[in-house]
Protein backbone atom coordinates (compact mmCIF):
# COMPACT_ATOMS: atom_id res chain seq x y z
CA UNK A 1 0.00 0.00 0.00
CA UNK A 2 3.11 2.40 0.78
CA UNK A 3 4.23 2.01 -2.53
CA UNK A 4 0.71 3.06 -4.09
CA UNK A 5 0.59 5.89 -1.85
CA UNK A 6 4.42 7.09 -3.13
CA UNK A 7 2.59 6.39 -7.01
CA UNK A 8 -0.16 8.88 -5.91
CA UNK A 9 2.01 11.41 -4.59
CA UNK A 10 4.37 11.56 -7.30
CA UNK A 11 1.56 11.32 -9.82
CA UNK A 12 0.09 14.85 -7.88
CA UNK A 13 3.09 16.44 -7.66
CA UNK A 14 4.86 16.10 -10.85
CA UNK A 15 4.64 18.49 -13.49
CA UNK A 16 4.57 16.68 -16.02
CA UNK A 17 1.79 14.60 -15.18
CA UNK A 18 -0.09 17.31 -12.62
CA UNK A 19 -2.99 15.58 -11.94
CA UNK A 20 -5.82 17.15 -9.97
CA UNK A 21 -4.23 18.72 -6.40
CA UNK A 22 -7.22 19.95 -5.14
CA UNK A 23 -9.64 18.81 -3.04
CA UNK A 24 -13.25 18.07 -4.65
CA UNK A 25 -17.00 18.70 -3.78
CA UNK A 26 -19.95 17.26 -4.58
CA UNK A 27 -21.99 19.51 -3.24
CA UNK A 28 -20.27 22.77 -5.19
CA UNK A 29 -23.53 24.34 -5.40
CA UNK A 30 -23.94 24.75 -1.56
CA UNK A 31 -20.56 25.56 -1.24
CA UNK A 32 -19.73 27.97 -3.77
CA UNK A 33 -17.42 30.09 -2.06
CA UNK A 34 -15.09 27.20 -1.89
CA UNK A 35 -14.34 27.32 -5.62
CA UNK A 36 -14.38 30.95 -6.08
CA UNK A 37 -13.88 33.89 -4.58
CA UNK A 38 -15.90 36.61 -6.41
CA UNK A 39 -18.51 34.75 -4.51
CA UNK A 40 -17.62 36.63 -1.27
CA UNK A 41 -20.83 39.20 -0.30
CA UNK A 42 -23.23 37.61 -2.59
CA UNK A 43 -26.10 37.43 0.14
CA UNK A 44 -27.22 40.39 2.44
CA UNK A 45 -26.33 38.81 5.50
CA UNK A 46 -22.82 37.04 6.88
CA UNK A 47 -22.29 33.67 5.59
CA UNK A 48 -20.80 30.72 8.09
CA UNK A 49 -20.17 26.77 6.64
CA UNK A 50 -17.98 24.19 8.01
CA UNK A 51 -17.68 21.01 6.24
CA UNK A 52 -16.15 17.42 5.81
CA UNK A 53 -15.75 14.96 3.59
CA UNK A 54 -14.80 11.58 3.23
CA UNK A 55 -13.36 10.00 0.06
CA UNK A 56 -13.44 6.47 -0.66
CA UNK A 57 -14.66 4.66 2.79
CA UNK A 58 -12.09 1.83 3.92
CA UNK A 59 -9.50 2.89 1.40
CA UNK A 60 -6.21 3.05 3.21
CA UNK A 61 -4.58 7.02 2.55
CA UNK A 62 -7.84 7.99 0.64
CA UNK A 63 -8.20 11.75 0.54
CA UNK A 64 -10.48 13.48 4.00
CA UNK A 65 -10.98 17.63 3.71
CA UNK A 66 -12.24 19.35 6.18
CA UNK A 67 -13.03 23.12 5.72
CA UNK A 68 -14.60 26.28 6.76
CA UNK A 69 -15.73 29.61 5.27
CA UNK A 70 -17.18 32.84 6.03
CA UNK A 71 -18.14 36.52 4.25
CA UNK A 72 -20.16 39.10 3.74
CA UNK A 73 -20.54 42.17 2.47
CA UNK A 74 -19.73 45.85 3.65
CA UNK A 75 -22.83 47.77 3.97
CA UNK A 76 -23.16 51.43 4.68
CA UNK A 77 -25.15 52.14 7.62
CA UNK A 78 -28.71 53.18 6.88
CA UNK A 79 -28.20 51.67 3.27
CA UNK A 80 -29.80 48.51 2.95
CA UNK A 81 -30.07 48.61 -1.20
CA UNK A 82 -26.63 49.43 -2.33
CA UNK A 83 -26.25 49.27 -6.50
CA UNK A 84 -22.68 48.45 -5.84
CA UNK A 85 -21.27 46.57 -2.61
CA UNK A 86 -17.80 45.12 -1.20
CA UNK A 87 -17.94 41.76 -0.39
CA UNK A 88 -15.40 40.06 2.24
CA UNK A 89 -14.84 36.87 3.75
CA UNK A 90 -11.82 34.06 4.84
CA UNK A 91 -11.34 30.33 3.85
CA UNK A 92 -9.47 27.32 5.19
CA UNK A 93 -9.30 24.33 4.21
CA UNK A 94 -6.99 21.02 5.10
CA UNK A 95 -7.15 18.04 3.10
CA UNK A 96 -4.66 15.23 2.90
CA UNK A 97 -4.53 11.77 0.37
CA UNK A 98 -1.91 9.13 2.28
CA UNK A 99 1.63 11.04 2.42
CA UNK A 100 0.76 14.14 0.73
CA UNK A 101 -1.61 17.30 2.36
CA UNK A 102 -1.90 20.69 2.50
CA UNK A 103 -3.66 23.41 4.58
CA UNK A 104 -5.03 26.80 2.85
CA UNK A 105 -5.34 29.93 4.75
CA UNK A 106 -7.26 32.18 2.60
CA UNK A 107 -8.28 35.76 2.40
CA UNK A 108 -11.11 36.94 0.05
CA UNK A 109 -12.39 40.12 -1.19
CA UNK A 110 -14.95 40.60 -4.10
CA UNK A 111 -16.58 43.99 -5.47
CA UNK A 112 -20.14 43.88 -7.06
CA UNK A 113 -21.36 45.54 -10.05
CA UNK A 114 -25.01 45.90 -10.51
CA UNK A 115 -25.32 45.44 -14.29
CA UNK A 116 -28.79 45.61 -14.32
CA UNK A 117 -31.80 46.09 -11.87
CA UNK A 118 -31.80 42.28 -11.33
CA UNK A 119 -28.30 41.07 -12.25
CA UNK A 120 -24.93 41.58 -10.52
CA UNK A 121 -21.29 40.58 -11.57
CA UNK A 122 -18.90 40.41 -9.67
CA UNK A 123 -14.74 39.97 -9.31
CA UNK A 124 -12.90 38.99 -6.52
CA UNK A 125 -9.27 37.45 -5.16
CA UNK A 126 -8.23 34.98 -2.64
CA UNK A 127 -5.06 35.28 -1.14
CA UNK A 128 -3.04 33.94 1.33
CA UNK A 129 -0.45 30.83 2.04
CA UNK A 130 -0.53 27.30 1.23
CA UNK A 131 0.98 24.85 3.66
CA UNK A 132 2.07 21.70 2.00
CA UNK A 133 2.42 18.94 4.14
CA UNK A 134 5.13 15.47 2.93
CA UNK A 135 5.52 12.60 5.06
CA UNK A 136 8.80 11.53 3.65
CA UNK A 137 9.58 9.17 6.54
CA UNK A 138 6.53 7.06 5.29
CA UNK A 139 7.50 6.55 1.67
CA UNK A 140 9.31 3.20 0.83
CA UNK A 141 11.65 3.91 -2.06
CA UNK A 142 13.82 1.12 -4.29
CA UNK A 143 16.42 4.11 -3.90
CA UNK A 144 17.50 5.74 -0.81
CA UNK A 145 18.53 8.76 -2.41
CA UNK A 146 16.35 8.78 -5.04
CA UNK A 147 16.16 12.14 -6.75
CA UNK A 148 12.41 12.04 -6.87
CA UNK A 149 12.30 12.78 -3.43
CA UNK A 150 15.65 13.93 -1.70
CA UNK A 151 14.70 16.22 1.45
CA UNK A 152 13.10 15.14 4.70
CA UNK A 153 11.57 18.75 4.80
CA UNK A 154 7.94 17.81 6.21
CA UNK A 155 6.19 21.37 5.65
CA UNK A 156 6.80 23.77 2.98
CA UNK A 157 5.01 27.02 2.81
CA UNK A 158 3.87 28.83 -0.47
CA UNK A 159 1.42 31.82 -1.15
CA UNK A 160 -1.57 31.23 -2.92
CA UNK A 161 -3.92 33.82 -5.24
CA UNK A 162 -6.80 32.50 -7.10
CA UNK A 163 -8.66 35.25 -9.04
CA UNK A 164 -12.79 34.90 -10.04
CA UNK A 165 -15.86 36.32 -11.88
CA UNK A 166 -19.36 35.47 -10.84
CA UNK A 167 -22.50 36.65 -12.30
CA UNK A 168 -25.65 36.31 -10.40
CA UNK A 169 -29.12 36.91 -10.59
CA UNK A 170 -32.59 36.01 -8.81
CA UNK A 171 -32.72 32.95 -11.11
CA UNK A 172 -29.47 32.01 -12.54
CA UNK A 173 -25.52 32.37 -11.71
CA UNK A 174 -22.36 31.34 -13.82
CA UNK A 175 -18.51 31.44 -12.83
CA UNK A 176 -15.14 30.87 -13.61
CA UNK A 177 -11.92 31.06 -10.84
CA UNK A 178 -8.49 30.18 -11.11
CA UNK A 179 -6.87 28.51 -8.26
CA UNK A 180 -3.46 28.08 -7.88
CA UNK A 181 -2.66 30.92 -10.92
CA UNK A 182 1.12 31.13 -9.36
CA UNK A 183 1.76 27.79 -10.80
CA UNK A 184 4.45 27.64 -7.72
CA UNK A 185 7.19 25.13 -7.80
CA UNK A 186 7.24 22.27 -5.13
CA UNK A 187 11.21 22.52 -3.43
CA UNK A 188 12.93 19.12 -3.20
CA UNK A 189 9.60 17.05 -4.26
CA UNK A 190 10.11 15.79 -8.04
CA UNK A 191 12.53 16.55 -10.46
CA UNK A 192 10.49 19.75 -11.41
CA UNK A 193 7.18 19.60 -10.14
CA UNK A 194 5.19 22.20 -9.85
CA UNK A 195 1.43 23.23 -8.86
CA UNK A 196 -0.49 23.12 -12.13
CA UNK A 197 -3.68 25.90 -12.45
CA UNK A 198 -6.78 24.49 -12.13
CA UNK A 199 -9.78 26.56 -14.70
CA UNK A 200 -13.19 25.80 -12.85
CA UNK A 201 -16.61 27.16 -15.03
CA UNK A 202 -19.50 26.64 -12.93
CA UNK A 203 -23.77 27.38 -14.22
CA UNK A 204 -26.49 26.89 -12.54
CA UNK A 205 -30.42 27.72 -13.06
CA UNK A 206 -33.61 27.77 -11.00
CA UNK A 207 -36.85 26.57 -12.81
CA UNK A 208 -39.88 27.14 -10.99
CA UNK A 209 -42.44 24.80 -11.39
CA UNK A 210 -44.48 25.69 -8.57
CA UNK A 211 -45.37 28.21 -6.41
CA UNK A 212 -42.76 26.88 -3.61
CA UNK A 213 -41.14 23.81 -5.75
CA UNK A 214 -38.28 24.64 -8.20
CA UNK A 215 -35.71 22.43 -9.93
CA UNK A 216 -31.95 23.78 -10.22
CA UNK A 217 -30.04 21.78 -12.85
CA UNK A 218 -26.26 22.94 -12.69
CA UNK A 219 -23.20 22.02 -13.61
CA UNK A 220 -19.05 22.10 -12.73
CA UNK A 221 -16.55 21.60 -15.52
CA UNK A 222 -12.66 21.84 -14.17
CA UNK A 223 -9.54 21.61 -16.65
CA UNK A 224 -6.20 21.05 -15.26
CA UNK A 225 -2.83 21.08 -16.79
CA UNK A 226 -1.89 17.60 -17.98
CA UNK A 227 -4.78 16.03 -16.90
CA UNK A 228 -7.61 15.47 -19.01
CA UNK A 229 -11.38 17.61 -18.10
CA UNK A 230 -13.45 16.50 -15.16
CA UNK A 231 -17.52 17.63 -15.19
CA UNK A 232 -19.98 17.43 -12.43
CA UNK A 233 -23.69 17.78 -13.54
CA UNK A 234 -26.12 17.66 -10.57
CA UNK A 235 -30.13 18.04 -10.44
CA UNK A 236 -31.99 19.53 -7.33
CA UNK A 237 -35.82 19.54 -6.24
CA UNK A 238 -36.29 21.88 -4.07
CA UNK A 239 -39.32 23.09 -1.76
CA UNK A 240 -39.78 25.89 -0.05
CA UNK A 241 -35.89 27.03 -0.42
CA UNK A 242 -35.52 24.65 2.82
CA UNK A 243 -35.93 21.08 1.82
CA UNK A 244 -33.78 19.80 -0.99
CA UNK A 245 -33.00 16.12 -3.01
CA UNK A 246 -30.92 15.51 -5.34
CA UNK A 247 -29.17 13.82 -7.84
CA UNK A 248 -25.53 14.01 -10.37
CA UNK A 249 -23.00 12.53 -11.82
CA UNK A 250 -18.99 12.92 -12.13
CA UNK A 251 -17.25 11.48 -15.10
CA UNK A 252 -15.40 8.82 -14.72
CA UNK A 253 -16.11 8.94 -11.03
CA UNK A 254 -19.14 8.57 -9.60
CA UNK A 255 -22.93 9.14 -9.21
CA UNK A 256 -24.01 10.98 -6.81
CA UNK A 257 -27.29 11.80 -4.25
CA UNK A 258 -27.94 14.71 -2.54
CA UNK A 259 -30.13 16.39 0.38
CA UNK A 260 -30.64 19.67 2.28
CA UNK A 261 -32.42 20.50 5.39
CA UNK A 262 -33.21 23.46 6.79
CA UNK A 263 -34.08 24.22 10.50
CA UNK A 264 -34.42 26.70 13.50
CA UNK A 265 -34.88 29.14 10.96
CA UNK A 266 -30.81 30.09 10.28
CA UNK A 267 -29.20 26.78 9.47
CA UNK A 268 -29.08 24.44 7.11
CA UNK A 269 -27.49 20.83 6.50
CA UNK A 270 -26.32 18.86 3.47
CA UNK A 271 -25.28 15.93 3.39
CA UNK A 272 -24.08 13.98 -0.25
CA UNK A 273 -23.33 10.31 -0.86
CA UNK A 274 -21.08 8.96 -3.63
CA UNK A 275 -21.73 5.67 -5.54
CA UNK A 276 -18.28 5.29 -6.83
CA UNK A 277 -18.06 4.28 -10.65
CA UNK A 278 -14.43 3.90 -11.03
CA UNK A 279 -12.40 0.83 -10.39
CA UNK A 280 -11.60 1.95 -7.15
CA UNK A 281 -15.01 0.76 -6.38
CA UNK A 282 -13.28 -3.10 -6.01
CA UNK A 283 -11.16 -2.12 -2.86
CA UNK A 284 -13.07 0.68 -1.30
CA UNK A 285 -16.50 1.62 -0.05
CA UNK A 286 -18.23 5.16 -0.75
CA UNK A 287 -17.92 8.76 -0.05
CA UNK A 288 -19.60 10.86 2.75
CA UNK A 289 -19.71 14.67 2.48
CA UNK A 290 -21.54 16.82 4.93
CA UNK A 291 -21.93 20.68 5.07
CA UNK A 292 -23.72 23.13 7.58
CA UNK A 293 -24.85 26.23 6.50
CA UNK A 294 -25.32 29.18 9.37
CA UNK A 295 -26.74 32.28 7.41
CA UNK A 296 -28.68 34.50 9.66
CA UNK A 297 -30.49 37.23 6.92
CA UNK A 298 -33.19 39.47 7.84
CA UNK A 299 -36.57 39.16 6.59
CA UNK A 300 -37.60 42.39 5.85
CA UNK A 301 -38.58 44.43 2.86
CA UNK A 302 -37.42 42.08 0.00
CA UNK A 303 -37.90 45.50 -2.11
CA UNK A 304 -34.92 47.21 0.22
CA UNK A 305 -32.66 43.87 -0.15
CA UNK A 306 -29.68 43.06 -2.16
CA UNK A 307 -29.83 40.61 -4.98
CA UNK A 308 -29.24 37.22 -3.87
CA UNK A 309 -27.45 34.30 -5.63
CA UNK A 310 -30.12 31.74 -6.03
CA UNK A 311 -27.83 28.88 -5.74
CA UNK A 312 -27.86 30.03 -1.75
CA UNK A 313 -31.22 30.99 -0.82
């Protein structure tokens, strides 16, 4: 198994075959602000969500990630409709696959351009520091001083900026980030291996089909250097804008179900299972995600609020 887990981390590290060195979510569309940051001040109110997920039950190294998030926007006091707003917020996030992990301390800041009386876009920037995490001691090589990996250095530290664009409006919202856009190289890890940019595109639209049912189709297409493109398309009912099933599917991956609760008025919990389809299927069992939501808006005037992104209310 050591020797699979040195395969995988050489595979994610190298530059020439990068791989995907991020972490992955089902449930992107209730955690948007994980994949990009122009996100950041899209509802009226402050935005808490803690999460965790599971990869691959009963597989030996498979990947866990455990994160949370928060922002909001900057309002003026007195000014609850503001055609333009400053949105804020912070992100970290630790996820680790057998010898390799990393930690992400993330800042994010996002400014919000009303384009029209029901539509926003919006850019915005994470930054901070990326703490990469090699368990050297635990990798069984045929050569001691193999040049693949020649330091016992078990933390290295690089900066991280991921730029974004997200346009939003009371039915609709489409993005595109891109995280790790420093392309930083990994010291004494590889013979040159790098962190490769990872392009994510995200859509999503909310058909109403009732007067409190809706279905949200979306979708989540990522491209990575040297690896080839990886789609999520998922499917949500949803009542009320507090109860929530669903269904998707990730190529060459897995299918995937999907619920949402809400309760005591200001939180709400997802939770997402994944059927794996791959042939890791054959020595593993399946993958648990789970997200809470704390998002304590006002309900006054709708008139007198700011646009929300309907993949969040």
């Amino acid at each position: 198994m050591r020797g699979l887990l040195t395969i995988l981390l050489v595979v994610a590290v190298s530059s020439v075959v990068p791989g995907q060195q991020l972490a992955q979510y089902t449930q992107y569309v209730f955690n948007q602000f994980s994949i990009n940051p122009a996100v950041a001040g899209s509802k009226d109110c402050l935005d808490l969500r803690l999460g965790y997920r599971q990869q691959w039950v009963g597989y030996e190294g498979a990947p866990t990630t455990g994160w949370v998030s928060m922002h909001g926007v900057l309002r003026a006091k007195g000014k609850p409709f503001q055609a333009n707003k400053h949105g804020f917020g912070a992100f970290i996030e630790a996820d680790d696959a057998g010898n390799y992990g990393y930690t992400s301390f993330l800042l994010a800041y996002a400014y919000h351009i009303q384009m029209s009386r029901d539509f926003y876009m919006s850019f915005g920037l994470f930054a901070g520091v990326r703490q990469v995490k090699v368990a050297v001691g635990d990798i069984t090589l045929a050569q001691y001083d193999d040049p693949v990996v020649n330091s016992q250095a078990s933390a290295l530290v690089y900066p991280e900026i991921t730029p974004g664009i997200w346009c939003y409006g009371k039915s609709a919202w489409a993005g595109l980030s891109i995280h790790q856009a420093l392309a930083n190289r990994i010291k004494d890890v590889g013979l040159d291996s790098r962190f490769s940019r990872h392009l994510m595109l995200s859509g999503g639209y909310r058909y109403r089909i009732a007067r409190k049912t809706a279905f949200i189709p979306s979708g989540l297409l990522k491209f990575a250097g040297g690896a080839p493109p990886a789609f999520d398309v998922n499917g949500m009912v949803e009542w009320n804008r507090t109860y929530g099933l669903g269904i998707g599917y990730r190529n060459g991956d897995a299918f995937t179900a999907q619920v949402k609760i809400g309760f005591m008025k200001f939180f709400q919990l997802g939770y997402s299972y994944d059927i794996t389809t791959s042939k890791l299927r054959v020595a593993s069992a399946n993958t648990h995600e789970v997200i809470l939501a704390i998002t304590p808006c006002r309900n006054g005037d709708t008139s007198k609020r700011m646009i929300s992104c309907p993949a969040f209310d």
